[in-house]
C-alpha atoms as a PDB file:
ATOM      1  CA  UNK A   1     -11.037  36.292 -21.243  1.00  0.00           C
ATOM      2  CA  UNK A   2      -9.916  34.379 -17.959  1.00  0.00           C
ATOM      3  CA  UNK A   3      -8.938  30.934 -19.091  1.00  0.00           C
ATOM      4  CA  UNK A   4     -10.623  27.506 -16.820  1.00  0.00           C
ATOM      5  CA  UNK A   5      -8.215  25.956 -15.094  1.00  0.00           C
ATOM      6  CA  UNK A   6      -6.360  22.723 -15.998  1.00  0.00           C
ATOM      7  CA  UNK A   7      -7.975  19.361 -15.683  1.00  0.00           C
ATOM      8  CA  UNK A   8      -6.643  17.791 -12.414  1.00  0.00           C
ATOM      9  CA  UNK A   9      -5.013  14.335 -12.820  1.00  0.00           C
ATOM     10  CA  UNK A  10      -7.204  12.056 -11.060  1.00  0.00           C
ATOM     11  CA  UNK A  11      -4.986   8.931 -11.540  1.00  0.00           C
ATOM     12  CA  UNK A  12      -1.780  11.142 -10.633  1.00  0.00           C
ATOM     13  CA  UNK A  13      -2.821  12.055  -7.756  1.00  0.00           C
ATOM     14  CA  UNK A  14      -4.215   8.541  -6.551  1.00  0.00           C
ATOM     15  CA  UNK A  15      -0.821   7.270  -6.916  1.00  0.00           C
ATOM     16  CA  UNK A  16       0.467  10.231  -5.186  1.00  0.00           C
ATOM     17  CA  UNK A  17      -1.975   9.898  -1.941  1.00  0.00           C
ATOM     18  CA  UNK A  18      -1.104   6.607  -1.345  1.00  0.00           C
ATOM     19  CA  UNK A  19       2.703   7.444  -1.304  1.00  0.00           C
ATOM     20  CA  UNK A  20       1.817  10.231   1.507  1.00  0.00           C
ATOM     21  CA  UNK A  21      -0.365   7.980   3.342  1.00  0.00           C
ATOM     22  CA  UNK A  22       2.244   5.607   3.187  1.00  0.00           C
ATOM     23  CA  UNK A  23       5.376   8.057   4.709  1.00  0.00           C
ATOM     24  CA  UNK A  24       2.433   9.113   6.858  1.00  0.00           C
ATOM     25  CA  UNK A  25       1.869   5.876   8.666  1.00  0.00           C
ATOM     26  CA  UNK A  26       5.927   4.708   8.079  1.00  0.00           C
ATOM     27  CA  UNK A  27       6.343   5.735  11.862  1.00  0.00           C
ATOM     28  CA  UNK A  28       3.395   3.751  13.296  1.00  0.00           C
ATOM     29  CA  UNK A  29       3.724   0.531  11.166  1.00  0.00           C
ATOM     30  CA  UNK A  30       2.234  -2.249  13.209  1.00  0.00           C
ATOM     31  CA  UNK A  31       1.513  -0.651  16.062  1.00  0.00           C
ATOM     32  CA  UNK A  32      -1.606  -2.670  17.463  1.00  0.00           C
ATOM     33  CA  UNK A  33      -1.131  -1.143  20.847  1.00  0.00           C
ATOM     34  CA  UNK A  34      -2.748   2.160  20.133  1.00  0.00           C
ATOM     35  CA  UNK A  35      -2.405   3.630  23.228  1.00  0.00           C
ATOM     36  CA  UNK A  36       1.361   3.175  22.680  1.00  0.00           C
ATOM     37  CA  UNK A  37       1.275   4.436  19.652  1.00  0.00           C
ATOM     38  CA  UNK A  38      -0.036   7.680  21.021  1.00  0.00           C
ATOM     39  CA  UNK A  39       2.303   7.761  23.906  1.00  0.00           C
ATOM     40  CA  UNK A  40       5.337   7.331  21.781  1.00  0.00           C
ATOM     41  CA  UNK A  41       4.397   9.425  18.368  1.00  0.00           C
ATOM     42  CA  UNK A  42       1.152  11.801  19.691  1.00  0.00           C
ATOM     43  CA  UNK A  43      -1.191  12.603  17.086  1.00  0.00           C
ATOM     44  CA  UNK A  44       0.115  12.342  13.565  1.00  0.00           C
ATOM     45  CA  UNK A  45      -0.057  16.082  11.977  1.00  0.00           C
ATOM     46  CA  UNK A  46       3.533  16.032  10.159  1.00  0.00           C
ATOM     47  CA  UNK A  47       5.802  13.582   8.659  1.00  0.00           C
ATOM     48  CA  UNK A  48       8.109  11.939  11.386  1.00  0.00           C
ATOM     49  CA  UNK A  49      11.013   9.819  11.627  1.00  0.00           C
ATOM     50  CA  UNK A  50      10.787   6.371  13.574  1.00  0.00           C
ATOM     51  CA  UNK A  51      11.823   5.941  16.986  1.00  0.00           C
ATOM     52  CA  UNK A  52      13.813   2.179  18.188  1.00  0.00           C
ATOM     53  CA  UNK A  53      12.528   0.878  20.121  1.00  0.00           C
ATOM     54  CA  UNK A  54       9.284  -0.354  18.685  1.00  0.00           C
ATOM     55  CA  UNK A  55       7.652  -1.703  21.613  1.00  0.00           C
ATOM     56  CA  UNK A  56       5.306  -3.778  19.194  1.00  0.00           C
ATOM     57  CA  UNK A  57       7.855  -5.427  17.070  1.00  0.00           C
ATOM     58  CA  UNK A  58       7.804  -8.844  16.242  1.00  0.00           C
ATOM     59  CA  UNK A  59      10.440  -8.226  13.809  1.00  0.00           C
ATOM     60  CA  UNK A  60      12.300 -10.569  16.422  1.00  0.00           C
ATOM     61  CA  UNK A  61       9.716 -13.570  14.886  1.00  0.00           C
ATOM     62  CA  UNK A  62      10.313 -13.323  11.587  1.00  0.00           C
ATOM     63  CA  UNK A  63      13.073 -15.844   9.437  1.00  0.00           C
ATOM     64  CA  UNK A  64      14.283 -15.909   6.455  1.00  0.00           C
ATOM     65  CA  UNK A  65      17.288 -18.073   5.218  1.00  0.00           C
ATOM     66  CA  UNK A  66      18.733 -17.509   1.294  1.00  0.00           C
ATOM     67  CA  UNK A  67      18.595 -20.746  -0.692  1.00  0.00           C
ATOM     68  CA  UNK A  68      21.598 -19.493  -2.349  1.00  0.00           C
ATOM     69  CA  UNK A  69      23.029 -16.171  -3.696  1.00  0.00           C
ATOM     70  CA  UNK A  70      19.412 -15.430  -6.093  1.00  0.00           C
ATOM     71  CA  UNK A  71      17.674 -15.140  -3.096  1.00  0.00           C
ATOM     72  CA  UNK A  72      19.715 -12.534  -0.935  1.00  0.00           C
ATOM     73  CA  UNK A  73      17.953  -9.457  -0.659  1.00  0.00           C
ATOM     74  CA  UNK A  74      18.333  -9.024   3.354  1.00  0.00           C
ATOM     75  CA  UNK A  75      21.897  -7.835   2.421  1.00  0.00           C
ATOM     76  CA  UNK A  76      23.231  -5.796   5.207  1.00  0.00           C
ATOM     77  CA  UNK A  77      19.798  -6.030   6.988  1.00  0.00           C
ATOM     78  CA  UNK A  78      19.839  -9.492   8.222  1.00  0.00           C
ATOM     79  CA  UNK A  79      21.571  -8.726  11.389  1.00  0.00           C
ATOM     80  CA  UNK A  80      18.098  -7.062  12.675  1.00  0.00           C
ATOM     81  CA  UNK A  81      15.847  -9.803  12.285  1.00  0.00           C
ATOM     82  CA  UNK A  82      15.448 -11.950  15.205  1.00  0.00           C
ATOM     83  CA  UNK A  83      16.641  -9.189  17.040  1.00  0.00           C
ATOM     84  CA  UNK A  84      13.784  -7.334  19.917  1.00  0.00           C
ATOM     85  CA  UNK A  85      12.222  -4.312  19.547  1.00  0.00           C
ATOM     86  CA  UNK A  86      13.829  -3.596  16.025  1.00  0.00           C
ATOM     87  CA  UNK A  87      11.628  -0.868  14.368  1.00  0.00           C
ATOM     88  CA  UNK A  88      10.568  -2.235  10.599  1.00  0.00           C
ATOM     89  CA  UNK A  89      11.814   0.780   8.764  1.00  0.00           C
ATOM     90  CA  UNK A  90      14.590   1.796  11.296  1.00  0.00           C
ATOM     91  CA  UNK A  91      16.421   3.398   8.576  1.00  0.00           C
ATOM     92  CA  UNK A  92      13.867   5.318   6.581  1.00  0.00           C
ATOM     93  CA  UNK A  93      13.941   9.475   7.170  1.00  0.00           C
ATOM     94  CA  UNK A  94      10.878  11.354   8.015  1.00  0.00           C
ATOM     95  CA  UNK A  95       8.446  11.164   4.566  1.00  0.00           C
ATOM     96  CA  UNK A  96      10.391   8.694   3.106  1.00  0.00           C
ATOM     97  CA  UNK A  97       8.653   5.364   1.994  1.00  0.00           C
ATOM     98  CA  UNK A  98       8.358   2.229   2.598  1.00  0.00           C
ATOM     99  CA  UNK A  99       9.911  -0.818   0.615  1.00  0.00           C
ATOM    100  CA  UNK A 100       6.696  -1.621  -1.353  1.00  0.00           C
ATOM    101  CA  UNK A 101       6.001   2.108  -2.524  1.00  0.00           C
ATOM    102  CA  UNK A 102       9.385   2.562  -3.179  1.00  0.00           C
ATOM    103  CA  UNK A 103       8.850  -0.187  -5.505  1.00  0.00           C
ATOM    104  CA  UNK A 104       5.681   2.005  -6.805  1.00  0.00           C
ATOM    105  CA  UNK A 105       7.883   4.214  -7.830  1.00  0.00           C
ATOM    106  CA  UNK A 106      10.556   2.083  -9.543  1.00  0.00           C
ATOM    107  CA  UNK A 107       7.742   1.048 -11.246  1.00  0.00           C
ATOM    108  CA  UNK A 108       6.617   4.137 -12.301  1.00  0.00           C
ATOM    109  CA  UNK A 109       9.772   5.516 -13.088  1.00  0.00           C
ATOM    110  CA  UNK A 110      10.589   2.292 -15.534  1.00  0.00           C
ATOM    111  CA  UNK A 111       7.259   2.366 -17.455  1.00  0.00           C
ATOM    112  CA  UNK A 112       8.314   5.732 -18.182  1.00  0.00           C
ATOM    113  CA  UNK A 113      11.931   5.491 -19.289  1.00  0.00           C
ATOM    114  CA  UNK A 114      10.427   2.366 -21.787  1.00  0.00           C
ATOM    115  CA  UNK A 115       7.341   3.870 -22.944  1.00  0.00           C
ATOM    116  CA  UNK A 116       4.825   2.077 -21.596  1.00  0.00           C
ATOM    117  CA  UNK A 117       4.353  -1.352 -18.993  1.00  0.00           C
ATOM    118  CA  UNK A 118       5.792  -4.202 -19.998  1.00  0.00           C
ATOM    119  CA  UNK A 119       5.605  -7.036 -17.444  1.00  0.00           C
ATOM    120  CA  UNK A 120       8.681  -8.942 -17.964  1.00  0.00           C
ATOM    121  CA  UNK A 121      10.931  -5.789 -18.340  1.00  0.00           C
ATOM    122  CA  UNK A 122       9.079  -4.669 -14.468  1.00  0.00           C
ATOM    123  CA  UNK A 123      10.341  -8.490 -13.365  1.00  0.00           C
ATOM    124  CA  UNK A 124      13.798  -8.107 -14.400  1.00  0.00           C
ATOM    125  CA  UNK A 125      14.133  -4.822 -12.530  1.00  0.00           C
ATOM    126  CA  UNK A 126      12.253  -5.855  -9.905  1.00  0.00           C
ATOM    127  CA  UNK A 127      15.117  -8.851  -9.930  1.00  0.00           C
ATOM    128  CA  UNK A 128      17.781  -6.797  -9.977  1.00  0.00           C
ATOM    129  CA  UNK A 129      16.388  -4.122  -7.415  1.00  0.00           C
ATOM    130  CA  UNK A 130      16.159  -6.384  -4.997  1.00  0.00           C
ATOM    131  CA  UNK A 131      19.215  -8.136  -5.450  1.00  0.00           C
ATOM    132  CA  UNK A 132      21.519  -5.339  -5.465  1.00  0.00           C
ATOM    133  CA  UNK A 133      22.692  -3.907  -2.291  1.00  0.00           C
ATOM    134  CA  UNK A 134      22.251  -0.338  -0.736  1.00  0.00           C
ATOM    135  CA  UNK A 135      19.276   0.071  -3.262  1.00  0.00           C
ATOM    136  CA  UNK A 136      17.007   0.736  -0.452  1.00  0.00           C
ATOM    137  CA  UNK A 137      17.767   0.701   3.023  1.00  0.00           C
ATOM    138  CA  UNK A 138      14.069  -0.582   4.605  1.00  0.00           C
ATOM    139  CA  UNK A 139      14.881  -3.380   7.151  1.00  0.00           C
ATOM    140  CA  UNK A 140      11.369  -5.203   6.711  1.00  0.00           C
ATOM    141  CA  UNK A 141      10.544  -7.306   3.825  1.00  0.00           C
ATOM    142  CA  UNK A 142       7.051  -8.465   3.451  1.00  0.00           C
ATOM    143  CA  UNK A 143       6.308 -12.260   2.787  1.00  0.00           C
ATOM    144  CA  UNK A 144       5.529 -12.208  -0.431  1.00  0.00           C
ATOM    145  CA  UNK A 145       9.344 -11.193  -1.459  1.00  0.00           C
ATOM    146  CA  UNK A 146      10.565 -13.505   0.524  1.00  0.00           C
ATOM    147  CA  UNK A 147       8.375 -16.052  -0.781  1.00  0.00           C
ATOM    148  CA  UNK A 148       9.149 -14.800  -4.389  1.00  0.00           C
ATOM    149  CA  UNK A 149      13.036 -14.877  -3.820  1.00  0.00           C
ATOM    150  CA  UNK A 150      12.920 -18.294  -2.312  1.00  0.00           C
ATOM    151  CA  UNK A 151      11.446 -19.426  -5.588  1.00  0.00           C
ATOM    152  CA  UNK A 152      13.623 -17.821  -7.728  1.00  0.00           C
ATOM    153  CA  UNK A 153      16.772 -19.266  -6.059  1.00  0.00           C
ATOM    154  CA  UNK A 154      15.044 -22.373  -6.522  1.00  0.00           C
ATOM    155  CA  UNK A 155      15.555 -21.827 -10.448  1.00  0.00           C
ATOM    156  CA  UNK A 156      11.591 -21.160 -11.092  1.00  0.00           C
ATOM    157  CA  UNK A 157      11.090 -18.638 -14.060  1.00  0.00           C
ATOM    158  CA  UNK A 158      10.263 -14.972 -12.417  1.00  0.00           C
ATOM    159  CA  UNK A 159       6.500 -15.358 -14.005  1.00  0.00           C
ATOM    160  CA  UNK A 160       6.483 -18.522 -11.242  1.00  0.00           C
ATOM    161  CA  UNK A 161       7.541 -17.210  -8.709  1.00  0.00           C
ATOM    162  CA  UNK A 162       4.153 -15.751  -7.311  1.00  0.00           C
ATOM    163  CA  UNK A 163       3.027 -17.370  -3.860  1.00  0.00           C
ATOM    164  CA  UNK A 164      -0.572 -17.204  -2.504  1.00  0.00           C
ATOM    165  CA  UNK A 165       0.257 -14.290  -0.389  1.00  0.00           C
ATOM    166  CA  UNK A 166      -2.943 -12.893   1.285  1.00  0.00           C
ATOM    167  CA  UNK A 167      -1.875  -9.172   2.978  1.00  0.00           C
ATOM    168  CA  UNK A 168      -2.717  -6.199   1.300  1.00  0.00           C
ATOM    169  CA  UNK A 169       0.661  -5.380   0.670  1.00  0.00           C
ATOM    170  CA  UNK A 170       0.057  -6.303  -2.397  1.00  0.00           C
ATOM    171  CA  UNK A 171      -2.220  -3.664  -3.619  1.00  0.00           C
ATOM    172  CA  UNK A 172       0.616  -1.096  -2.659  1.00  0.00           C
ATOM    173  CA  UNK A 173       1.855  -0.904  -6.664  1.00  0.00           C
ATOM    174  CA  UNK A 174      -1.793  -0.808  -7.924  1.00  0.00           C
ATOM    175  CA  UNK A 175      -2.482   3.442  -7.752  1.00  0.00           C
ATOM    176  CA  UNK A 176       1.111   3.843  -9.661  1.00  0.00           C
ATOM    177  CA  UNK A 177       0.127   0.992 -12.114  1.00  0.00           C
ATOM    178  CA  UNK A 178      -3.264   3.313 -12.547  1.00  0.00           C
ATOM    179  CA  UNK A 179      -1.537   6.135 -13.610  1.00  0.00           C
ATOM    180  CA  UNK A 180       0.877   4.321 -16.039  1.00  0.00           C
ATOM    181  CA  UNK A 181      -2.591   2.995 -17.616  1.00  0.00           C
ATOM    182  CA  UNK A 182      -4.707   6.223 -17.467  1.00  0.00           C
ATOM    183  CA  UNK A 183      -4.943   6.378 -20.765  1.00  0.00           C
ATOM    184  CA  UNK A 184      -6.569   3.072 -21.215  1.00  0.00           C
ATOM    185  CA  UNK A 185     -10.143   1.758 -20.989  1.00  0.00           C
ATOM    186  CA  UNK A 186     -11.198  -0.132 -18.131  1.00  0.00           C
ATOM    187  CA  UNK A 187     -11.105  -3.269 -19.648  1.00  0.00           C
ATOM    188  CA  UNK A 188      -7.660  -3.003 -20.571  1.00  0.00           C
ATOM    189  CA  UNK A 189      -7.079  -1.254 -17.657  1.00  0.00           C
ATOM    190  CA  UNK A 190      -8.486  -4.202 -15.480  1.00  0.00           C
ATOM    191  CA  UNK A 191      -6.733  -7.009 -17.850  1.00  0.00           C
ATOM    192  CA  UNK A 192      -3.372  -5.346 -16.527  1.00  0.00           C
ATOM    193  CA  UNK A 193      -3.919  -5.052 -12.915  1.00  0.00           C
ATOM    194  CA  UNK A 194      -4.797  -8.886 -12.931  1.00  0.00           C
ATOM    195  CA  UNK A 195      -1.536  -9.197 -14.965  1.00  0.00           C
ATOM    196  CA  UNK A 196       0.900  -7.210 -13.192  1.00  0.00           C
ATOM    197  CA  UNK A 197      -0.712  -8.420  -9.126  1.00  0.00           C
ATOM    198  CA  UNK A 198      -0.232 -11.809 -10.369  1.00  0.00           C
ATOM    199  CA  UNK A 199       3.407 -11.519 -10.893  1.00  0.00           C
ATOM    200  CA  UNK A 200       3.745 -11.834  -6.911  1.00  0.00           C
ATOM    201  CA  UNK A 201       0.507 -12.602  -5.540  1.00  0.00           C
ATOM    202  CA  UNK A 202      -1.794 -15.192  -6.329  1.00  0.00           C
ATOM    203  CA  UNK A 203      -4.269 -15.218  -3.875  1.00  0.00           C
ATOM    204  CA  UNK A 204      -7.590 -14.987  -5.068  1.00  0.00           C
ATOM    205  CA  UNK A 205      -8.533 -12.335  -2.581  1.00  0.00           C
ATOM    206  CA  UNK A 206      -5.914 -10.007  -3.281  1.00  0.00           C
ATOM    207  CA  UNK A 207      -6.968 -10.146  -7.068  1.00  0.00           C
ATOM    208  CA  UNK A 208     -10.192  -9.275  -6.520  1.00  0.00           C
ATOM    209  CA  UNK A 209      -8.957  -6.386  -4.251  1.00  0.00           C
ATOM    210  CA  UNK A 210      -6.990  -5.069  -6.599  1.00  0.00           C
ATOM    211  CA  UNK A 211     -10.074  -4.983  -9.438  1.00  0.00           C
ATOM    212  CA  UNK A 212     -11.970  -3.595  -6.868  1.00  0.00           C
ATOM    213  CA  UNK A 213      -9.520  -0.896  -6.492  1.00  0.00           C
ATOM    214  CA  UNK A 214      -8.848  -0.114 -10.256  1.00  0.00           C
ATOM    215  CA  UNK A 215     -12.799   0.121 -10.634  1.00  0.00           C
ATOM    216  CA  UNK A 216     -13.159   2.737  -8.027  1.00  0.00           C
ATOM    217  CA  UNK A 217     -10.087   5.181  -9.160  1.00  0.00           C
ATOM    218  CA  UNK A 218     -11.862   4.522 -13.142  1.00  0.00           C
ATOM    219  CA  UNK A 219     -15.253   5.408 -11.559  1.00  0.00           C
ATOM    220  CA  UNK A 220     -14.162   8.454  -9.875  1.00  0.00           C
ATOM    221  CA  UNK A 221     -12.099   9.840 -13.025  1.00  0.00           C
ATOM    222  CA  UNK A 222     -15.320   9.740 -14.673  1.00  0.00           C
ATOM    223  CA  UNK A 223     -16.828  11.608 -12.515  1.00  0.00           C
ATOM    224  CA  UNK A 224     -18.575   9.735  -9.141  1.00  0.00           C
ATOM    225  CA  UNK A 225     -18.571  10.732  -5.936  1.00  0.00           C
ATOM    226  CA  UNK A 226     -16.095   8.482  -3.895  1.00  0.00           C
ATOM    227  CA  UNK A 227     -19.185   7.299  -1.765  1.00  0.00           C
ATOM    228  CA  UNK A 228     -21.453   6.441  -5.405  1.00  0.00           C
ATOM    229  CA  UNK A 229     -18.408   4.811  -6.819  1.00  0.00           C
ATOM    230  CA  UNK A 230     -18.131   2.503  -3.406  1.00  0.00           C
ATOM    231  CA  UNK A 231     -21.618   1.815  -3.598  1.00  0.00           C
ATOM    232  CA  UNK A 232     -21.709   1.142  -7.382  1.00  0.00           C
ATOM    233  CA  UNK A 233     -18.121  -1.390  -7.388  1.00  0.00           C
ATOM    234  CA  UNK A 234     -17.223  -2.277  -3.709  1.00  0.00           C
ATOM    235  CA  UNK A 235     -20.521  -3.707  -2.457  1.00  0.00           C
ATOM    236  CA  UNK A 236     -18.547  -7.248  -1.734  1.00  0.00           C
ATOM    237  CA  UNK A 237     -16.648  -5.448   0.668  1.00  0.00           C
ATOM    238  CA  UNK A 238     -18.711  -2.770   2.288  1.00  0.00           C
ATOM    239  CA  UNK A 239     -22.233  -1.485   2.700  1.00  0.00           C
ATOM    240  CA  UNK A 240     -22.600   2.066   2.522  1.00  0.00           C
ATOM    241  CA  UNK A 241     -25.920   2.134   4.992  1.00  0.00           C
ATOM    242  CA  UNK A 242     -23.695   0.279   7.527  1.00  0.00           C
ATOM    243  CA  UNK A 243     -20.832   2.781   6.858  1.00  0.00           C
ATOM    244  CA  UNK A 244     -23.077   5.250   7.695  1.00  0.00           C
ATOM    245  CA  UNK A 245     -24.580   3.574  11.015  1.00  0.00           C
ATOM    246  CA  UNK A 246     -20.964   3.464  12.204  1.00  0.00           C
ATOM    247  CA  UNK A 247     -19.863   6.753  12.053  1.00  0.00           C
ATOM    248  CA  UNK A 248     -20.367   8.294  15.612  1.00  0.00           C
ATOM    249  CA  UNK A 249     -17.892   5.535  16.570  1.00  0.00           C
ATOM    250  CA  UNK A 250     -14.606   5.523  17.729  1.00  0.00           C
ATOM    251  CA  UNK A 251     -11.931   4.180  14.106  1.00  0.00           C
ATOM    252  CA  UNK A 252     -10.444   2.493  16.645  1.00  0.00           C
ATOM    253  CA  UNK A 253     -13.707   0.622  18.049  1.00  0.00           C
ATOM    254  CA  UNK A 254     -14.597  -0.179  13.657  1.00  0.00           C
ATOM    255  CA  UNK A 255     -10.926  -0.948  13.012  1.00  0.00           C
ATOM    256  CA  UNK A 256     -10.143  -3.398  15.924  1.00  0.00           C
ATOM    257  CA  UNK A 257     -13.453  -4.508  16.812  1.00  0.00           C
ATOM    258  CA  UNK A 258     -15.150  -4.556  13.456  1.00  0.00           C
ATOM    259  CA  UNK A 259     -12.563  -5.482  11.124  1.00  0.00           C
ATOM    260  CA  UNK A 260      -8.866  -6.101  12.106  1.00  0.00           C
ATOM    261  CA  UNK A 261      -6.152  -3.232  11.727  1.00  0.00           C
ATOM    262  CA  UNK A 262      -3.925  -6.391  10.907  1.00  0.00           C
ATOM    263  CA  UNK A 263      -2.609  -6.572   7.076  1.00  0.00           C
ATOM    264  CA  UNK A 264      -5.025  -9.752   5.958  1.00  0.00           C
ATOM    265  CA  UNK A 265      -6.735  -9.187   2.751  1.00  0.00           C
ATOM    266  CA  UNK A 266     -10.276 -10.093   4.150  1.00  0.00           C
ATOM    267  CA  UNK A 267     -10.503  -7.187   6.948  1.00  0.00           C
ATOM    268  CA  UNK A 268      -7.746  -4.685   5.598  1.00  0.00           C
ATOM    269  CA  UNK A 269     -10.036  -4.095   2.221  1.00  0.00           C
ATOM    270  CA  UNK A 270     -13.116  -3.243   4.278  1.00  0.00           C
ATOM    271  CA  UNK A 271     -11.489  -1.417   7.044  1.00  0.00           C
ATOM    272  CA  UNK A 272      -9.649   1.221   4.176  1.00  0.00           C
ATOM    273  CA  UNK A 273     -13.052   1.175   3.009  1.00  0.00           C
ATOM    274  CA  UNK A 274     -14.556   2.561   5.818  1.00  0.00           C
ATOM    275  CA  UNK A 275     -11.861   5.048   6.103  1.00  0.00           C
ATOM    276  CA  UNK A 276     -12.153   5.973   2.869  1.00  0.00           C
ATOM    277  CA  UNK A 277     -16.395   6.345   3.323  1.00  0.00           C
ATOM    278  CA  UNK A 278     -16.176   7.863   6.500  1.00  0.00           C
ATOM    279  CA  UNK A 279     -13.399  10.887   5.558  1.00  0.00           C
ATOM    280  CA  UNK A 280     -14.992  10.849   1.632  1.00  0.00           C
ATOM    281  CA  UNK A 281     -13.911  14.693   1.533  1.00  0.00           C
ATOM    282  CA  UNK A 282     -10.868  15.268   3.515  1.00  0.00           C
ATOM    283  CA  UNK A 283      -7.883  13.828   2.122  1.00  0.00           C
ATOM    284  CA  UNK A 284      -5.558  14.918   5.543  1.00  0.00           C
ATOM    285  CA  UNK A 285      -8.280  13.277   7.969  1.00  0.00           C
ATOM    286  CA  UNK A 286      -8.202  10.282   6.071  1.00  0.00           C
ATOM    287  CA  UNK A 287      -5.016   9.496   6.123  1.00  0.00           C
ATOM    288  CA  UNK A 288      -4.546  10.687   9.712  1.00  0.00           C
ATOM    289  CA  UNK A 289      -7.010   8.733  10.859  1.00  0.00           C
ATOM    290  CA  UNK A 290      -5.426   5.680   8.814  1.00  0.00           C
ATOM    291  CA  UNK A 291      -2.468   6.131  10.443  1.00  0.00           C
ATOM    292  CA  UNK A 292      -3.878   6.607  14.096  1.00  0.00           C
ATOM    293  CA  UNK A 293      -5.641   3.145  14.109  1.00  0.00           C
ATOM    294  CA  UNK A 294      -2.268   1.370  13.833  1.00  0.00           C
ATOM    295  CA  UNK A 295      -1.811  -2.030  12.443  1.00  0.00           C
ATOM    296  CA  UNK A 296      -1.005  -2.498   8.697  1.00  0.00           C
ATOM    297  CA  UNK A 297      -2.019   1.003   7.941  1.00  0.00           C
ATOM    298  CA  UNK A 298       1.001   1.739   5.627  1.00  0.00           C
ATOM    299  CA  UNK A 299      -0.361  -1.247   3.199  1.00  0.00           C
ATOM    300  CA  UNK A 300      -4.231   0.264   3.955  1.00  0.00           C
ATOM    301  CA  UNK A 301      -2.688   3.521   2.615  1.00  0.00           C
ATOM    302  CA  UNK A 302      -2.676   2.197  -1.060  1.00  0.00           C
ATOM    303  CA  UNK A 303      -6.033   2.058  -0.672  1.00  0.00           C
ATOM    304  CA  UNK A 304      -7.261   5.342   1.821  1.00  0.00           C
ATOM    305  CA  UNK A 305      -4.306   7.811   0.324  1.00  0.00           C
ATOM    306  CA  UNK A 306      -5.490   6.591  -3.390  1.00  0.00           C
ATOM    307  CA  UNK A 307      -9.288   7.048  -2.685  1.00  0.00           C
ATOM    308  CA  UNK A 308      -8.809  10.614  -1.266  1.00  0.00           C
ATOM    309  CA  UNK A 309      -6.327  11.453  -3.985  1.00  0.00           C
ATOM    310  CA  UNK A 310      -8.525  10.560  -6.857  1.00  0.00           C
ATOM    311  CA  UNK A 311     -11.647  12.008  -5.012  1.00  0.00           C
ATOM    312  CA  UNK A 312     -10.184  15.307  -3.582  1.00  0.00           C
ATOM    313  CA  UNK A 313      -6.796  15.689  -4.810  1.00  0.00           C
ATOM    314  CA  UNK A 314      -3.729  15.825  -2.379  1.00  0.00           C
ATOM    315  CA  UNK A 315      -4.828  18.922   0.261  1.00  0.00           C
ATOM    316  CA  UNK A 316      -2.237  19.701   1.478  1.00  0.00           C
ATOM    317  CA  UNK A 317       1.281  17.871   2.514  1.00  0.00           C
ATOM    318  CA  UNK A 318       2.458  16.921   5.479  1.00  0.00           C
END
């Protein structure tokens, strides 16, 4: 008697997309100038290292000063920023990730090693990851750690340390939260999200991103289509008939014209979205086509490389 094959983990392998659609789009960070992007990289097909220049940076703008010696975590990266043409991840080797999914995964990794999520113990680590040199070697550090840190040195309690951060950054720890909760119901499973988002982003937007997020991955474990599960929980965001009227054009006419490829909350949700709608049953397109359109698209990977996971498991790698 031929035995049916195992269940697939729907939750495992959301977290898992959006860590490939993350290395994926690593290269191409913030590229806004697609044709650029396609000059200097070609069509994505394969992991690949990034190239310095990057003749988009604005790395060059960026500041950020330590209050004192609890809010170093540039460590041996400050001497990049406010430099030209510095590429964000410089550093990073081809299919490695990005500071905020690495963070995923010390996340993930923790939970484990404790038996379960505990927010304060995640804090702590998160602390002393940060804090402790060589423990990544990403050169870019998104706002919201630098607005964290900046508290923190300050003497604020880590559960006060949150700013009202509005980039979708800050869904990148949301898939790998998922799968720590799978086995809970989606009220619990929704309580936590809101708990653990909050820890470093307040923003209202971002919250409701994130619930919008955790509903769709619950939905689709229990058995909708990615496209019914968008309809049923992300109608704020999206309309599926206007999805549809958009598909014979170009992504980078819908993300650029439509919605910005840029990392606000606002456009980023609706634009992964859309990527998510239009590529509903091709996990490699998706996040292809994520990474093709430039901007923010690592961030937009928690959300496109999660979708496709959960909906058609990981199809192949890269």
């Amino acid at each position: 008697m031929l035995e049916s094959p195992p269940l697939r983990d729907v939750f495992a392998d959301a977290y898992h997309g959006s860590l490939v659609a993350d290395a994926v789009s690593m290269p191409v960070h913030w590229y806004y100038d697609r044709e650029a992007l396609r000059r200097e990289y070609g069509e994505i097909t394969c992991y690949l290292a990034p190239k310095n220049p990057h003749t988009g940076s604005i790395l060059w703008r960026s500041e950020y000063t330590p209050l004192n010696e609890k809010g170093e975590i540039l460590h041996d990266q400050a001497v990049y920023w406010g430099q030209r043409g510095i590429h964000y991840h410089q550093f990073l080797k081809a299919g490695e990730n990005t500071l905020n999914f690495q963070l995923a995964t010390e996340l993930v990794t923790l939970c484990e090693k404790n038996g379960g999520y505990d927010p304060d113990a995640w804090l702590a680590h998160y602390i002393d990851f940060m804090l402790t040199p060589g423990k990544h070697r990403d050169t870019y550090l998104e706002e919201y750690h630098r607005g964290f840190f900046t508290r923190y040195a300050s003497g604020k309690a880590p559960r006060k340390c949150a700013i009202e951060d509005e980039h979708i950054g800050g869904l990148a720890q949301l898939p790998a939260l998922c799968y720590i909760m799978r086995d809970a119901d989606l009220t619990e499973l929704r309580a936590t999200v809101k708990e653990h988002v909050g820890l470093t982003h307040k923003h209202a937007n971002v919250q409701r991103a994130a619930d919008t997020l955790a509903r769709l991955l619950f939905r689709i474990r229990e058995g909708l289509s990615l496209h019914d599960a968008i309809r049923r929980e992300a109608g704020d965001w999206i309309s599926g008939n206007k999805a549809n009227g958009w598909l014979t054009q170009p992504d980078t006419y819908i993300i650029g014209q439509r919605f910005s490829p840029a990392c606000y909350i606002a456009e980023s949700m609706p634009a992964s979205l859309y990527l998510a709608w239009k590529y509903h049953q091709d996990f490699s397109a998706a996040v292809t086509a994520n990474a093709m359109v430039g901007g923010d698209n690592c961030h937009r990977g928690a959300v496109v490389g999660a979708l496709l996971g959960a909906a058609c498991g990981i199809s192949k790698p890269f």
